[in-house]
N, C-alpha and C. Protein backbone atom coordinates (compact mmCIF):
# COMPACT_ATOMS: atom_id res chain seq x y z
N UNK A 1 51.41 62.37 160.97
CA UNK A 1 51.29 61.05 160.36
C UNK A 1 51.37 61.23 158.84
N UNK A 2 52.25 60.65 158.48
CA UNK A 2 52.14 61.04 156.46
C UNK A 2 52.12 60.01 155.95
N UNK A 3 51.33 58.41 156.49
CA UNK A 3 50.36 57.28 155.54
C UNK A 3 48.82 56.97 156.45
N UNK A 4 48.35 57.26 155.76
CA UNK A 4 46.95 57.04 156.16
C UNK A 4 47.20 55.24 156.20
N UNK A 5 47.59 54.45 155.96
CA UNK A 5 47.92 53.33 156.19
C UNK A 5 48.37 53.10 157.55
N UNK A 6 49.42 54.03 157.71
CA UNK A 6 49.72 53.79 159.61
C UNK A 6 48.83 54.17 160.42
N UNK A 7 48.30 55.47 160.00
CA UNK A 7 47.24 56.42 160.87
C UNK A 7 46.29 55.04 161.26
N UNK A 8 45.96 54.66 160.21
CA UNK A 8 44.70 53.64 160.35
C UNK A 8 45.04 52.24 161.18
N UNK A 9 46.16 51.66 161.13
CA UNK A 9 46.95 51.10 162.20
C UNK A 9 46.88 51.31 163.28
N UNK A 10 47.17 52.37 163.83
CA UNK A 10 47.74 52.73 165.04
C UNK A 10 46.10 53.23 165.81
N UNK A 11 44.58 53.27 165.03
CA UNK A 11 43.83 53.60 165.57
C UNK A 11 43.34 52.10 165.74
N UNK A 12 43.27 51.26 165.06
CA UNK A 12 42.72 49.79 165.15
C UNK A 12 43.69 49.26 166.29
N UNK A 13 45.13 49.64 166.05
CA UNK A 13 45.74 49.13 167.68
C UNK A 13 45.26 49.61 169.04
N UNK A 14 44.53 51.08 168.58
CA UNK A 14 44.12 51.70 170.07
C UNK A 14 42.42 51.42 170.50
N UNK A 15 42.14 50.85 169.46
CA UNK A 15 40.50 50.01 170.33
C UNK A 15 40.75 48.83 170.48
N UNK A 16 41.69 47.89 169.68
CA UNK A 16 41.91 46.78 170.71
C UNK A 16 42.44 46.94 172.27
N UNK A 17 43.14 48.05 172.51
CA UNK A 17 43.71 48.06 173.70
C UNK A 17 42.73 48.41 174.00
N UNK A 18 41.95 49.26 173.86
CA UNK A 18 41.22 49.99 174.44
C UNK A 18 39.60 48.46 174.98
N UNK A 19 39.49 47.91 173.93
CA UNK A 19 38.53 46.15 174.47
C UNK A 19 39.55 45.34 175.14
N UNK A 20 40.87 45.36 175.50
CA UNK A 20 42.03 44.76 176.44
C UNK A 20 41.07 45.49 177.98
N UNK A 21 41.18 46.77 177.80
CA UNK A 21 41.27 47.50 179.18
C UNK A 21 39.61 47.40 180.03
N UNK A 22 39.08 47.61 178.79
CA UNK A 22 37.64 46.80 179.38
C UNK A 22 37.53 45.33 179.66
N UNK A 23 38.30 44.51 179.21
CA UNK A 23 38.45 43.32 179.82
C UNK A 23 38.51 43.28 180.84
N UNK A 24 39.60 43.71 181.38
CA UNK A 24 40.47 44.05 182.65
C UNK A 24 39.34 44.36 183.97
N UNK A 25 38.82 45.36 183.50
CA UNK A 25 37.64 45.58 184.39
C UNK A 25 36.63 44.72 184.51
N UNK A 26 36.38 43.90 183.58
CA UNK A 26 35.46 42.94 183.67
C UNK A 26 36.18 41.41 184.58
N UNK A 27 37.36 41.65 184.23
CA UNK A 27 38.13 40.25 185.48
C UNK A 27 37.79 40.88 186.65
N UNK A 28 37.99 42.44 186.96
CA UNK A 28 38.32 42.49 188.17
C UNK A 28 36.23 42.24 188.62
N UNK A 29 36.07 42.92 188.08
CA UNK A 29 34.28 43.07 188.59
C UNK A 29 34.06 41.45 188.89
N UNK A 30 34.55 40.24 187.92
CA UNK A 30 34.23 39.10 188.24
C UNK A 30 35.04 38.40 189.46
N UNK A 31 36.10 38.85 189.87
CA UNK A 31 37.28 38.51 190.66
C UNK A 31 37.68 37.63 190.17
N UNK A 32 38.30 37.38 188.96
CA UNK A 32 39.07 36.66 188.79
C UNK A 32 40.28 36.87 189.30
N UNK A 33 41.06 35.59 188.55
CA UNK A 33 42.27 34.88 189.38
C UNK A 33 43.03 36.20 188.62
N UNK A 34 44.32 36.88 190.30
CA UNK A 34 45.07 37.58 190.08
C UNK A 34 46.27 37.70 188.98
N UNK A 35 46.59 36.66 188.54
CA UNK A 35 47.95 36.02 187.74
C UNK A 35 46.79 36.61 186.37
N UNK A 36 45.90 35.73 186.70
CA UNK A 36 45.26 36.10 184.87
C UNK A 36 45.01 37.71 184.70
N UNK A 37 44.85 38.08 185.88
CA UNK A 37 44.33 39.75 185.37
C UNK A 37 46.28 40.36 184.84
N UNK A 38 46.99 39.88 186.24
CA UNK A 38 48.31 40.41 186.04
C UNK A 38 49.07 40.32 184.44
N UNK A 39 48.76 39.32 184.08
CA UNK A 39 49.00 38.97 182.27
C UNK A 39 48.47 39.57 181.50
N UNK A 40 46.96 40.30 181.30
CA UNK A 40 46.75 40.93 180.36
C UNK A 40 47.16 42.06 180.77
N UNK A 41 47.10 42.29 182.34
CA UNK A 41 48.02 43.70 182.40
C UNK A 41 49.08 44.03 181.34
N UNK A 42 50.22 43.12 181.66
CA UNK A 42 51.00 42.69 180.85
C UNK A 42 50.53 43.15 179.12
N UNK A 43 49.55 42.43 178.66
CA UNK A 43 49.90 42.15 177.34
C UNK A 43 49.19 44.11 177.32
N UNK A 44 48.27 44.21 177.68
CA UNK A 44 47.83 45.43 177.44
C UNK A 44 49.21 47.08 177.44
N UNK A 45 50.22 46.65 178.42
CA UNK A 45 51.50 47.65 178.27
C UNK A 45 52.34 47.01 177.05
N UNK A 46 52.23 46.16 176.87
CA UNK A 46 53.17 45.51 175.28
C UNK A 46 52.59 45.97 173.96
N UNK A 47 50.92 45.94 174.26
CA UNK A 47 50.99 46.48 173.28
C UNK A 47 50.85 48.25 172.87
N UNK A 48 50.65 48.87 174.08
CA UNK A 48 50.34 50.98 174.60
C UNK A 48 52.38 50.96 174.10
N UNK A 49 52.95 49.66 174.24
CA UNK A 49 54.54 50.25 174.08
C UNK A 49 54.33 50.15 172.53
N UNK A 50 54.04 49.46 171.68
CA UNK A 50 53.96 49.07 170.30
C UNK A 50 53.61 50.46 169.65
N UNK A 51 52.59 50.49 169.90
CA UNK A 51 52.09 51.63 169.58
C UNK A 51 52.99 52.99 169.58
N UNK A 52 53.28 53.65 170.83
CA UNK A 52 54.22 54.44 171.05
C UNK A 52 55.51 54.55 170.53
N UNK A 53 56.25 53.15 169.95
CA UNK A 53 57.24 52.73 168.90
C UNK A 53 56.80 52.79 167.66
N UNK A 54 55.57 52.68 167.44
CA UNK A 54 55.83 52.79 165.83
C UNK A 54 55.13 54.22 165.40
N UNK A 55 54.84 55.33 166.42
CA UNK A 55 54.66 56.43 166.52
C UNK A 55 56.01 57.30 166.29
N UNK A 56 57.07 57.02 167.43
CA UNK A 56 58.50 57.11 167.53
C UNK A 56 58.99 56.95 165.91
N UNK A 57 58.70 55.82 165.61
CA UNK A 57 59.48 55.58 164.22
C UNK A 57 59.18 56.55 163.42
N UNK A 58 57.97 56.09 163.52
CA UNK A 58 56.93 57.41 162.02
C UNK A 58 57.48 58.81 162.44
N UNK A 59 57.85 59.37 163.17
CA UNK A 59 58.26 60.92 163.59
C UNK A 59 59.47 60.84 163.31
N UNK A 60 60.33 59.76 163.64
CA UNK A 60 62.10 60.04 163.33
C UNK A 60 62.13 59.85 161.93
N UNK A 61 60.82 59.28 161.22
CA UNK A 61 61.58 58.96 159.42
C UNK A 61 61.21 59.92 158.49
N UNK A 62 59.73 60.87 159.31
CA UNK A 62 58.90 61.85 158.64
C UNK A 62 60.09 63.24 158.99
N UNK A 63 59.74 63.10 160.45
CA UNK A 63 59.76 64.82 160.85
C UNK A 63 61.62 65.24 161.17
N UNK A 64 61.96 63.88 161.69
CA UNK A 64 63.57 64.49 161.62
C UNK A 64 64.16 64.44 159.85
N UNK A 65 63.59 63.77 159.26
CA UNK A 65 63.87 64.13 157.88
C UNK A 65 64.03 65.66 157.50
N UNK A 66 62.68 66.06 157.62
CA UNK A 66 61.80 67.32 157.53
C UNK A 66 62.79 68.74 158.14
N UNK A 67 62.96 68.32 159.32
CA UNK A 67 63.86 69.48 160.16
C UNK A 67 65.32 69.16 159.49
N UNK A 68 65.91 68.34 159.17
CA UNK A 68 67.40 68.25 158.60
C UNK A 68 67.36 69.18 157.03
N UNK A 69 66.33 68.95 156.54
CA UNK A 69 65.98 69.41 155.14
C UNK A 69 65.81 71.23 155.42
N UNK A 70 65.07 71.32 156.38
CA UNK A 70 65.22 72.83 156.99
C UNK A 70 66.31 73.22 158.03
N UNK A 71 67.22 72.47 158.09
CA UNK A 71 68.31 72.63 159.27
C UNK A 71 67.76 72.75 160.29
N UNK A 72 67.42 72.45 160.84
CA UNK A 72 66.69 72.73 162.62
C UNK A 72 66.74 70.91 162.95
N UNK A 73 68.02 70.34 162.39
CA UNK A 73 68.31 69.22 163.17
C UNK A 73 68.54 68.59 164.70
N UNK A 74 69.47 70.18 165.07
CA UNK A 74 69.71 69.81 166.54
C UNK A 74 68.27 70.08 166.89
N UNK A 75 67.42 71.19 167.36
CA UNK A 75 66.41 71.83 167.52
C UNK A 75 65.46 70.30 167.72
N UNK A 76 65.55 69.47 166.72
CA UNK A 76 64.74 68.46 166.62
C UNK A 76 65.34 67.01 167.83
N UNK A 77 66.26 67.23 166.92
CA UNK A 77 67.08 65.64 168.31
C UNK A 77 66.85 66.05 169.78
N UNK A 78 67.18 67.37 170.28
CA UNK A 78 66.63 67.92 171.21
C UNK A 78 65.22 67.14 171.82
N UNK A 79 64.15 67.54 171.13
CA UNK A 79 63.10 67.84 171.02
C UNK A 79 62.68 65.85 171.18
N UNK A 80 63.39 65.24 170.55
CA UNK A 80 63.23 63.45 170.62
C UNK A 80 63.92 63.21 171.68
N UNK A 81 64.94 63.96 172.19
CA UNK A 81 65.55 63.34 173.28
C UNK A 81 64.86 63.46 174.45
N UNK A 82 64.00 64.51 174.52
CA UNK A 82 63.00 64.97 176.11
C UNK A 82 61.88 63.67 175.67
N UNK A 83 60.98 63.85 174.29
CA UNK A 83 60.32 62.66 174.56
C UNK A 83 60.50 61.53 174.79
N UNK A 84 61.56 60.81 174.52
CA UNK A 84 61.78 59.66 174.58
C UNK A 84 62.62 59.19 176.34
N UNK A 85 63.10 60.04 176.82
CA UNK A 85 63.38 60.50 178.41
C UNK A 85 61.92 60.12 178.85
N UNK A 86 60.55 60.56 178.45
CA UNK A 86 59.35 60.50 179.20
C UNK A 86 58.74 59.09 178.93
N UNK A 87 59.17 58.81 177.19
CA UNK A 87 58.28 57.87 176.62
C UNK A 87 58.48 56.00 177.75
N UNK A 88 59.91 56.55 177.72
CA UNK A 88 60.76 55.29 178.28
C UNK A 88 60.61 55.22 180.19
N UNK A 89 59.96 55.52 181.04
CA UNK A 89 59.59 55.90 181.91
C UNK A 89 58.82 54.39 182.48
């Protein structure tokens, strides 16, 4: 991570998901209505994808920079192409 500005982002995005996912458990413990749990399902993977994209970004603008500057470009695209094979799953 090279802005403590994103770092700090991307941790405030992961306890909201993270009070999303305890929600979740709290519909189901109450039984709520299936459609409503199925939606925050929903919003809760929209936003675990957000996250994971602007992770993605921050690594292709930092670190493939970084490896082109040391030549170990392919080495690197490589290396984004297996994650993003998993990320996209």
């Amino acid at each position: 991570m090279k802005s403590q500005d994103t770092k700090k982002n991307l941790i405030s995005r992961l306890r909201r998901i993270e009070g999303q996912v305890k929600g979740l458990q709290r519909m189901l413990e109450e039984d709520k209505y299936c459609v409503d749990i199925l939606v925050q399902i929903a919003a809760v993977r929209a936003a675990i994808n957000k996250v994971g994209t602007m992770i993605v970004e921050n690594h292709m603008r930092n670190c493939l920079e970084k490896a082109a500057e040391e030549g170990r470009t392919e080495e690197m695209i490589e290396e984004l192409t297996t994650v993003l094979s998993k990320f996209i799953k």
